[in-house]
N, C-alpha and C. Protein backbone atom coordinates (compact mmCIF):
# COMPACT_ATOMS: atom_id res chain seq x y z
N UNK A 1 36.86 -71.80 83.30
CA UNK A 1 37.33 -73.17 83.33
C UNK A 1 37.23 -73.68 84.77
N UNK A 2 36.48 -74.69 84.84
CA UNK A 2 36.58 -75.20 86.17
C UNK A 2 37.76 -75.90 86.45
N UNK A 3 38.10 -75.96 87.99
CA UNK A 3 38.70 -76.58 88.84
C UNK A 3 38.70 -77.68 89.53
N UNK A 4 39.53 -78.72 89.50
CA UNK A 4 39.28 -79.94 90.36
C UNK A 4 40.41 -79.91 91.39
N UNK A 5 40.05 -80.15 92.61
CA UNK A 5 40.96 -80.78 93.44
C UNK A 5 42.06 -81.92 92.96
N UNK A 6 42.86 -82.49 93.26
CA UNK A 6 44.03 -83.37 92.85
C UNK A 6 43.84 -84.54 94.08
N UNK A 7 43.69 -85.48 93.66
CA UNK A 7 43.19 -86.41 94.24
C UNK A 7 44.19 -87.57 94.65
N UNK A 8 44.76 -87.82 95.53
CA UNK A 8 46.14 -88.72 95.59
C UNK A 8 45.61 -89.70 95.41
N UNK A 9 45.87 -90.34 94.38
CA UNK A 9 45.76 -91.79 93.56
C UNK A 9 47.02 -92.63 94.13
N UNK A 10 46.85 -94.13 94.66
CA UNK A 10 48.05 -95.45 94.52
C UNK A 10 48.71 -95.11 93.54
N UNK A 11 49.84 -95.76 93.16
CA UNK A 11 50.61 -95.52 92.32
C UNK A 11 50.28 -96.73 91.31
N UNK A 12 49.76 -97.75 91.38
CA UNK A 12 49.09 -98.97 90.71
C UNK A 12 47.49 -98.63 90.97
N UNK A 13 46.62 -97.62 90.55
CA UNK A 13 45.39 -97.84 90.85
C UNK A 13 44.81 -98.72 90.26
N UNK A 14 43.64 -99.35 90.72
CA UNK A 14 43.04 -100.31 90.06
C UNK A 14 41.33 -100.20 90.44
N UNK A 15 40.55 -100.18 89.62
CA UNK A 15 39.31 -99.73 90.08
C UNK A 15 38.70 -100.66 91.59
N UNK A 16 38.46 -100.24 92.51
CA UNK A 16 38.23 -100.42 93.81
C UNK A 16 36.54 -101.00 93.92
N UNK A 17 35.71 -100.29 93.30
CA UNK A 17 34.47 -100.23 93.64
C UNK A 17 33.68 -99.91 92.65
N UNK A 18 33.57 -101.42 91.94
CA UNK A 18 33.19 -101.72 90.35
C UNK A 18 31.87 -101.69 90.58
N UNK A 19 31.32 -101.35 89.05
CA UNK A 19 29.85 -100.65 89.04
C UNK A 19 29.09 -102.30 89.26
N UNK A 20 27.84 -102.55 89.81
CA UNK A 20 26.94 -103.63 90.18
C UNK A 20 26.27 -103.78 88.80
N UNK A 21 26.61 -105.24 88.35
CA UNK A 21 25.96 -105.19 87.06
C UNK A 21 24.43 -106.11 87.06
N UNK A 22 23.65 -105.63 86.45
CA UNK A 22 23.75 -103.94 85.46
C UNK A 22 23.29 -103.31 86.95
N UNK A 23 23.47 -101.81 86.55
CA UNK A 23 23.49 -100.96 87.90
C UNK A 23 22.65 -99.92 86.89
N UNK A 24 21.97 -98.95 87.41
CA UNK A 24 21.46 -97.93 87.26
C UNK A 24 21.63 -96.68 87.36
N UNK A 25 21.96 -95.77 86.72
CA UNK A 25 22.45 -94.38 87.06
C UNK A 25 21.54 -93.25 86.48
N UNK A 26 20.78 -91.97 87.52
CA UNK A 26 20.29 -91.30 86.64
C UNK A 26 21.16 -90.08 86.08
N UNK A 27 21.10 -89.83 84.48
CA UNK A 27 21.60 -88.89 83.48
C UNK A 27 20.46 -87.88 82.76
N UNK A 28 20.46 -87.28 83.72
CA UNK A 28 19.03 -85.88 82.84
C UNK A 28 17.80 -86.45 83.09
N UNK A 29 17.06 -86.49 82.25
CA UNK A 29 15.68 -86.93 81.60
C UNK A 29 15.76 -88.69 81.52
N UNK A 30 16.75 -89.08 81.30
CA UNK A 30 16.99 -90.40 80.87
C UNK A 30 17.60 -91.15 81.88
N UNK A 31 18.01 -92.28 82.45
CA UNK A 31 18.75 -93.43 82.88
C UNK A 31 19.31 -94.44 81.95
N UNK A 32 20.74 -94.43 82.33
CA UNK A 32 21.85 -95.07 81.71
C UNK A 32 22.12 -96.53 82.91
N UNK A 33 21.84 -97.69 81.97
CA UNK A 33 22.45 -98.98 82.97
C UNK A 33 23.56 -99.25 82.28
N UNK A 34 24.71 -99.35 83.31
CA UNK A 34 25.43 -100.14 82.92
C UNK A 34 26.21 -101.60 83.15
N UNK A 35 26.57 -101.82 82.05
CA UNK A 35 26.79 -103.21 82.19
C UNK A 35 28.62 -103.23 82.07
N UNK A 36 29.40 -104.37 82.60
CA UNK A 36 30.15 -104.78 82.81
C UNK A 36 30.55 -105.37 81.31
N UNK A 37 31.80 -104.58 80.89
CA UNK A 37 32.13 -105.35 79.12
C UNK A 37 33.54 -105.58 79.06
N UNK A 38 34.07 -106.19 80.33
CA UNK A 38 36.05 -106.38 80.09
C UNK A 38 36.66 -107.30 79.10
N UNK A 39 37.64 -107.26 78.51
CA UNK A 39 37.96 -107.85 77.52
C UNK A 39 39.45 -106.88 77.00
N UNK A 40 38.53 -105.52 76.52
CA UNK A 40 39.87 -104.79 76.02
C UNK A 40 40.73 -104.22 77.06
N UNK A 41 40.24 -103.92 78.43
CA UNK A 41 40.85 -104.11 79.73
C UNK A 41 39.68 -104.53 80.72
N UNK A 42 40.41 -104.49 81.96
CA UNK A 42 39.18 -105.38 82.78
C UNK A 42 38.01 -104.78 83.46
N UNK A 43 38.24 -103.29 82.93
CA UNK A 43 37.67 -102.34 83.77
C UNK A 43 36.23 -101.49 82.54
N UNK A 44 36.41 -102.06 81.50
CA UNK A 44 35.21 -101.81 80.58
C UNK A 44 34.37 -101.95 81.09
N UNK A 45 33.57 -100.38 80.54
CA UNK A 45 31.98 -100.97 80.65
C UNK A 45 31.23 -100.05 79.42
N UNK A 46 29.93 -100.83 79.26
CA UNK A 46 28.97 -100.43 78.29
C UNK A 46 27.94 -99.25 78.73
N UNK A 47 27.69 -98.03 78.48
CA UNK A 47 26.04 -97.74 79.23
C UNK A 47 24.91 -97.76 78.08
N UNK A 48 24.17 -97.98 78.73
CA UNK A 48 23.07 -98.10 77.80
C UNK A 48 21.99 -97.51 78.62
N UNK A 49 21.18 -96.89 77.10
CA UNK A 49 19.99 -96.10 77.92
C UNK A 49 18.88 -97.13 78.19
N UNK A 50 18.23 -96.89 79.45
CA UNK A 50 17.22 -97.51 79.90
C UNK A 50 16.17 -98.14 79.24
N UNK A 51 16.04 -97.35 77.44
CA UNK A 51 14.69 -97.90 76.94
C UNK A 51 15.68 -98.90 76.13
N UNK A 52 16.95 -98.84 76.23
CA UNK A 52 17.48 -100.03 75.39
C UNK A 52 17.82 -99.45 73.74
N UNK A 53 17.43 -98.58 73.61
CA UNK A 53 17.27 -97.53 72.58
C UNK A 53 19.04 -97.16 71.75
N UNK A 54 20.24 -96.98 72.84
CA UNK A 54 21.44 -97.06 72.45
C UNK A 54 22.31 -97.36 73.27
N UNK A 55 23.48 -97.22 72.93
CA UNK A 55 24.30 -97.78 73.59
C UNK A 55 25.76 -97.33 73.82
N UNK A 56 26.71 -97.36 74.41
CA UNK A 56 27.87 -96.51 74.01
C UNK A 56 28.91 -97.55 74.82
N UNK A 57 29.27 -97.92 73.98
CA UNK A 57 30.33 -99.18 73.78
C UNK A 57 31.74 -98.97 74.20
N UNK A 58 31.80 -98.04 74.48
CA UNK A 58 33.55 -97.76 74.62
C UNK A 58 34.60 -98.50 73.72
N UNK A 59 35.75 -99.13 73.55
CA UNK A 59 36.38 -100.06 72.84
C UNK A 59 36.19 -101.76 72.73
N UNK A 60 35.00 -101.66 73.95
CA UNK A 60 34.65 -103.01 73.50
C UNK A 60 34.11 -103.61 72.54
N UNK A 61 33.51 -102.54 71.86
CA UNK A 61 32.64 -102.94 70.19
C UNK A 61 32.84 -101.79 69.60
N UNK A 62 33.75 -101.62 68.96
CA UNK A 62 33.68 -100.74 67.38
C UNK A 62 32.70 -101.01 66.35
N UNK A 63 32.42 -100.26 65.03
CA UNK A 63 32.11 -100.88 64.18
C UNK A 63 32.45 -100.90 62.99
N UNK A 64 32.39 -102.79 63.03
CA UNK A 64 32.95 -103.90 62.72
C UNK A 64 34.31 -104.29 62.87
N UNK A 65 34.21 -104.13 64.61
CA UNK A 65 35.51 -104.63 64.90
C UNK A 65 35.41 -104.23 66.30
N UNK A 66 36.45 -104.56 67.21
CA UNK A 66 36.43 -104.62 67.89
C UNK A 66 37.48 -104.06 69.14
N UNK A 67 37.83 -103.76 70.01
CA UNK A 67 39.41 -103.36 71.09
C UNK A 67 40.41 -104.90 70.97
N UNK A 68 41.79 -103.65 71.49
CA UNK A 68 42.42 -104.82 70.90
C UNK A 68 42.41 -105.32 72.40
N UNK A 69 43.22 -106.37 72.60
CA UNK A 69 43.35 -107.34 73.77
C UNK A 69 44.78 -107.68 74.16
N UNK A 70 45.87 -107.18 73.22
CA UNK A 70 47.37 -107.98 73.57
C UNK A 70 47.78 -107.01 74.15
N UNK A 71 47.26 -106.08 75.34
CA UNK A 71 47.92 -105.03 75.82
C UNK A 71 46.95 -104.43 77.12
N UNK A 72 47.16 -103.75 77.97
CA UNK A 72 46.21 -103.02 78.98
C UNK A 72 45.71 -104.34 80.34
N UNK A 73 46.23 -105.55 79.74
CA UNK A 73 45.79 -106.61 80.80
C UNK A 73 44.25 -107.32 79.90
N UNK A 74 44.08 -106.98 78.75
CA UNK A 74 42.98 -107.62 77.44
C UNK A 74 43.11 -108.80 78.03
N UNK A 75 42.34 -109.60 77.12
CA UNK A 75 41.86 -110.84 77.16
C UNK A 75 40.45 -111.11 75.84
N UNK A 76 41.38 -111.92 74.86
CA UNK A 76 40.08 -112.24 73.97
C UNK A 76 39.03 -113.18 74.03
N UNK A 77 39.04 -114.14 74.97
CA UNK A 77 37.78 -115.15 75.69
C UNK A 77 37.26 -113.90 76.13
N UNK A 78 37.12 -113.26 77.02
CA UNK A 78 36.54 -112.48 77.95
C UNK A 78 36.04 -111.30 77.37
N UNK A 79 36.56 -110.62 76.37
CA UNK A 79 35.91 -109.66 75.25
C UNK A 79 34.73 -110.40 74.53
N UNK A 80 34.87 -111.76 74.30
CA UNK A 80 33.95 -112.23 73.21
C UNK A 80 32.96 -112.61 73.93
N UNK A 81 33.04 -113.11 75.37
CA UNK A 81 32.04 -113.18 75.75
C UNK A 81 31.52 -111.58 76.62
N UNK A 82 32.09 -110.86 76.60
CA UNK A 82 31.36 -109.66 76.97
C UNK A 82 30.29 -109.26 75.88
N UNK A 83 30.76 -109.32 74.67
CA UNK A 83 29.82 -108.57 73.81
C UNK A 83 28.74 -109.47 73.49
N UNK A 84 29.04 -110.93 73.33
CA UNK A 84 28.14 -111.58 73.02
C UNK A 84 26.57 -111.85 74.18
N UNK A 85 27.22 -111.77 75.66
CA UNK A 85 26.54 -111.50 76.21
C UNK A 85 26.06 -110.19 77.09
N UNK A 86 26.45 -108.93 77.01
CA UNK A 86 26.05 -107.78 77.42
C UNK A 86 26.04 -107.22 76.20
N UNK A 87 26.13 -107.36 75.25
CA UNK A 87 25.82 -106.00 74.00
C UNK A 87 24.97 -106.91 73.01
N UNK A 88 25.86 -108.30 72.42
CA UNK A 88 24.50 -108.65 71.21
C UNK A 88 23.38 -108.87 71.80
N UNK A 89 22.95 -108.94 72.68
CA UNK A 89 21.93 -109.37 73.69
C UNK A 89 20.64 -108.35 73.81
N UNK A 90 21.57 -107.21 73.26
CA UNK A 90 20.33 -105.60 73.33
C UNK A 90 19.36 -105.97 71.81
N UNK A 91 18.40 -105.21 72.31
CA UNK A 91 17.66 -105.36 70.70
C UNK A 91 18.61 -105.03 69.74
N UNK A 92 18.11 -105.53 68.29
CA UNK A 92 18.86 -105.58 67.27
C UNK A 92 18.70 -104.24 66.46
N UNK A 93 17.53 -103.33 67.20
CA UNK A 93 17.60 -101.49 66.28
C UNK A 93 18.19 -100.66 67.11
N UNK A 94 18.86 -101.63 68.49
CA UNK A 94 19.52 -100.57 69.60
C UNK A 94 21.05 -99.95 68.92
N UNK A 95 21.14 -98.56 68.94
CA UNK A 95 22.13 -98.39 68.56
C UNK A 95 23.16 -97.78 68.70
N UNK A 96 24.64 -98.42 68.36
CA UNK A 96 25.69 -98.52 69.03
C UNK A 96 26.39 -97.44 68.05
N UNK A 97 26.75 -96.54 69.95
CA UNK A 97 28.21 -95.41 69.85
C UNK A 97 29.68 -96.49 70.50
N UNK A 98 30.74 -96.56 69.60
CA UNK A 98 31.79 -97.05 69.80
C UNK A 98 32.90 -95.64 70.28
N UNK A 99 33.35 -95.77 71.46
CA UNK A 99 34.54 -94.83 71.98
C UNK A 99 35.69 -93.66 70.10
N UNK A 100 34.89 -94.85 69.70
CA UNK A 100 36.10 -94.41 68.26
C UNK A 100 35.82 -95.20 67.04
N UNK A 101 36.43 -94.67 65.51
CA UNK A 101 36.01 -95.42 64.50
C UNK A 101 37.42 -95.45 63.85
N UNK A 102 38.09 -96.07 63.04
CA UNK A 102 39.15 -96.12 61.94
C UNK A 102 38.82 -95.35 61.02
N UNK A 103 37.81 -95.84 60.87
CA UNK A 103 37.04 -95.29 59.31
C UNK A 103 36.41 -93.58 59.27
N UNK A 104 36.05 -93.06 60.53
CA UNK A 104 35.16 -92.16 60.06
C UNK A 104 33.57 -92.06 60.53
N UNK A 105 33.39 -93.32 60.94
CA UNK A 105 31.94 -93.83 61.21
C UNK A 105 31.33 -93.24 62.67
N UNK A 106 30.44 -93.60 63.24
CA UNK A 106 29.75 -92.67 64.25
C UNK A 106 28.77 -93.72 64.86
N UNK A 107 28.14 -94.50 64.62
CA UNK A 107 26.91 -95.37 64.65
C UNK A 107 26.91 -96.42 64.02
N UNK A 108 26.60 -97.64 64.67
CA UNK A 108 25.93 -98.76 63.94
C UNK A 108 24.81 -99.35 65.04
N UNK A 109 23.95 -100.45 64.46
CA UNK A 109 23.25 -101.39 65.34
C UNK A 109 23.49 -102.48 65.76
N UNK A 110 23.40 -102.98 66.74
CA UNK A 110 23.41 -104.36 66.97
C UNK A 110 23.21 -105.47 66.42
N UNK A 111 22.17 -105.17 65.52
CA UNK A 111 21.92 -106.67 64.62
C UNK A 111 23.05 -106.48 63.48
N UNK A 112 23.20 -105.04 63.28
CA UNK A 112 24.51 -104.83 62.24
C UNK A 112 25.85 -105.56 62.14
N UNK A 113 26.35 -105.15 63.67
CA UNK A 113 27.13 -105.83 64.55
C UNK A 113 27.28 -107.24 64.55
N UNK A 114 25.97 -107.74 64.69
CA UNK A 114 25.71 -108.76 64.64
C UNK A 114 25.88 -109.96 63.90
N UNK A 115 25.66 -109.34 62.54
CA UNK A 115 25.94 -109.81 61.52
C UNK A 115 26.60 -109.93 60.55
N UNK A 116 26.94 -108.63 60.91
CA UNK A 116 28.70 -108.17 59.74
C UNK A 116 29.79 -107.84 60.57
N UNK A 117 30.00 -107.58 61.48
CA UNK A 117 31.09 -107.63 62.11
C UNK A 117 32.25 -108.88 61.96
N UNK A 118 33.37 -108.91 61.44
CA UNK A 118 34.08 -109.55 60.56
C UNK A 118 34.67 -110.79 61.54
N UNK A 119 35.05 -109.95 62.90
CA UNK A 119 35.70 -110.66 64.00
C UNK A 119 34.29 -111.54 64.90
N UNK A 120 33.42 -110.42 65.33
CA UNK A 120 32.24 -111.34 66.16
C UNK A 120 31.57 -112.53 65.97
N UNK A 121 31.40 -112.37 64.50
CA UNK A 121 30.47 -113.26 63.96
C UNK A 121 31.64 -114.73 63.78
N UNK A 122 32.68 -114.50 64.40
CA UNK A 122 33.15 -116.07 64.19
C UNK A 122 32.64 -116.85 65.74
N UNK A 123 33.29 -117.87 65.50
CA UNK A 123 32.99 -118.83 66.97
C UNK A 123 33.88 -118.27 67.84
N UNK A 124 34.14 -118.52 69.24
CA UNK A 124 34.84 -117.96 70.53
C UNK A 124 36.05 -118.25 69.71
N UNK A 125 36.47 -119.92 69.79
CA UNK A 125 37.71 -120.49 69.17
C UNK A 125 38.36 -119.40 68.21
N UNK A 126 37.68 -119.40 66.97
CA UNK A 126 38.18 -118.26 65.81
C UNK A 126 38.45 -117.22 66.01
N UNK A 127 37.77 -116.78 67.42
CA UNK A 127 37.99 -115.19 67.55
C UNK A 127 38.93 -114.73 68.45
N UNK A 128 39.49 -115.78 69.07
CA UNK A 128 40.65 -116.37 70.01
C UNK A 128 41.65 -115.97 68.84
N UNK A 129 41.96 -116.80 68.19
CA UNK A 129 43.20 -117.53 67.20
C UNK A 129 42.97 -115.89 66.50
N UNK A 130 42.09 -114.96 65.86
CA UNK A 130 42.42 -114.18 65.11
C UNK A 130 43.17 -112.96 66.23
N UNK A 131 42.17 -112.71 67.42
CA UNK A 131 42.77 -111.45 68.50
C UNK A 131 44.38 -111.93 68.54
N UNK A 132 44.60 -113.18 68.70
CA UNK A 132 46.17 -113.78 68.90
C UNK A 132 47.22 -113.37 68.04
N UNK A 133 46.48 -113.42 66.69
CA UNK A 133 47.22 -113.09 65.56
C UNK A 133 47.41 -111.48 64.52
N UNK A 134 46.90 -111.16 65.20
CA UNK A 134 46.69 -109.32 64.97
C UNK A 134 48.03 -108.75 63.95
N UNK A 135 48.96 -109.44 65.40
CA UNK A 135 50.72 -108.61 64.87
C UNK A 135 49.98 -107.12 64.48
N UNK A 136 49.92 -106.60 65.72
CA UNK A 136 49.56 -104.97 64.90
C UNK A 136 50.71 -104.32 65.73
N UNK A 137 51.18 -103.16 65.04
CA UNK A 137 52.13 -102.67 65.99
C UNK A 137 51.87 -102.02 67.40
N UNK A 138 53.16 -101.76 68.19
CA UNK A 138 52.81 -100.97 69.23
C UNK A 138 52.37 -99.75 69.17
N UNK A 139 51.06 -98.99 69.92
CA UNK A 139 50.91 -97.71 69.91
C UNK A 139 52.10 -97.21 70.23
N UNK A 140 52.58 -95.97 69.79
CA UNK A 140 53.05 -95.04 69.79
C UNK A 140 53.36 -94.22 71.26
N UNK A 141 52.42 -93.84 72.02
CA UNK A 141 52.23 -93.18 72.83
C UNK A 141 51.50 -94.55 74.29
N UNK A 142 51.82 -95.60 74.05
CA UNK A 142 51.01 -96.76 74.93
C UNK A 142 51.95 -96.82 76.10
N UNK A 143 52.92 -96.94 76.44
CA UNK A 143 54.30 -96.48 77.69
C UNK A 143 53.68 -95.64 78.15
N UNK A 144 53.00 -94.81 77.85
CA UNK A 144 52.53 -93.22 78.43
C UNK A 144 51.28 -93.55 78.87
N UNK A 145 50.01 -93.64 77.72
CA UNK A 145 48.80 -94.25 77.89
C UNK A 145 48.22 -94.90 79.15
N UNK A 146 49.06 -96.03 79.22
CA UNK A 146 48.07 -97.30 79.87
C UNK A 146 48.85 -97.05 81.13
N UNK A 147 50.17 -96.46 81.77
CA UNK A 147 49.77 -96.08 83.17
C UNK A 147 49.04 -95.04 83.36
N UNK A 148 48.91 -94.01 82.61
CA UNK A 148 48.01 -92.82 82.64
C UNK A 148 46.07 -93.53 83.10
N UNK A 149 46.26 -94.48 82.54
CA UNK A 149 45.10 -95.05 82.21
C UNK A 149 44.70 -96.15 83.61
N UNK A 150 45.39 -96.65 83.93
CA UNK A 150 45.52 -97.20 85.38
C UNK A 150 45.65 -96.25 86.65
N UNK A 151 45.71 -94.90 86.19
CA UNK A 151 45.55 -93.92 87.32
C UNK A 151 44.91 -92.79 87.00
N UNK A 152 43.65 -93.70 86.39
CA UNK A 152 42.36 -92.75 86.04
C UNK A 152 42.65 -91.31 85.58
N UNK A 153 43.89 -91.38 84.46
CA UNK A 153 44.31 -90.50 83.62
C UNK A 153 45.17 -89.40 84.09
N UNK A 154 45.77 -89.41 85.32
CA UNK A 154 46.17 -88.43 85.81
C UNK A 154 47.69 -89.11 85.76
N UNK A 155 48.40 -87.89 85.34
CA UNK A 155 49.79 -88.21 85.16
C UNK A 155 51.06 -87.38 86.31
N UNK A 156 52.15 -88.59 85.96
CA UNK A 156 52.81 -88.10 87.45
C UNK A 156 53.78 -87.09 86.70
N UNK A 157 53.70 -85.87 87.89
CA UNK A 157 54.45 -85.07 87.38
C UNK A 157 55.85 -85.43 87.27
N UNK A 158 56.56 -84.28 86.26
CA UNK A 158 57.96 -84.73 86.07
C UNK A 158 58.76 -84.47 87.54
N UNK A 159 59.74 -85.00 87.23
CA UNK A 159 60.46 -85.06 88.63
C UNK A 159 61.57 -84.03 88.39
């Protein structure tokens, strides 16, 4: 099992030195760009492989559906236009890994997305008024989560 050093993190971290969009990174054989996708927090991003080929969405695009926004510092203007312009924007056989599924699922495409996605496919307005209206409950474990998550997952020890 490897070892990491412990890295003294702010006690409010906040990403410092955001990726240049789109930016380029090489991964093996392949290059991953990524693009800038905030919405479900402000610090999303998409990578996508270089031939455009797939994509890996994190919570900004599930499929058929989407991250939520009433929590983490979200924003549903700013989700809808992330996807509409950094993800529907990829070819329509490019295809999308979402961070997670409800269902079970693993994969969809963009034009999929595109077109059946229940929430996307409305206008900004509609997709405003529905993220608004969710009423979904609180995670469970989100008190814990989202400072964990603001300090790039590292948690403060007990006292």
């Amino acid at each position: 099992m490897a070892s990491f050093p412990r890295i003294p993190l702010e006690p409010e971290f906040h990403l410092r030195r955001p990726f240049p969009d789109p930016a380029a990174h090489p991964a093996s054989r392949e290059a991953l760009e990524t693009r800038a996708s905030p919405g479900h927090t402000p610090g999303c991003v998409t990578f996508v492989l270089n031939d455009h080929s797939m994509a890996f969405t994190g919570d900004a695009l599930l499929i058929r559906g989407c991250g939520r926004t009433d929590f983490q510092q979200g924003c549903a203007k700013t989700l809808y236009h992330s996807v509409h312009e950094k993800i529907f924007t990829l070819p329509g056989d490019c295809l999308i890994y979402p961070a997670h599924d409800y269902h079970g699922l693993t994969v969809s495409t963009v034009e999929e997305e595109r077109t059946l996605n229940p929430r996307l496919t409305l206008s900004c307005e509609e997709f405003i008024k529905v993220m608004d209206n969710l009423n979904l409950p609180k995670p469970q474990q989100i008190d814990v989560a989202v400072p964990a998550n603001m300090r790039c997952g590292v948690q403060t020890p007990p006292s």
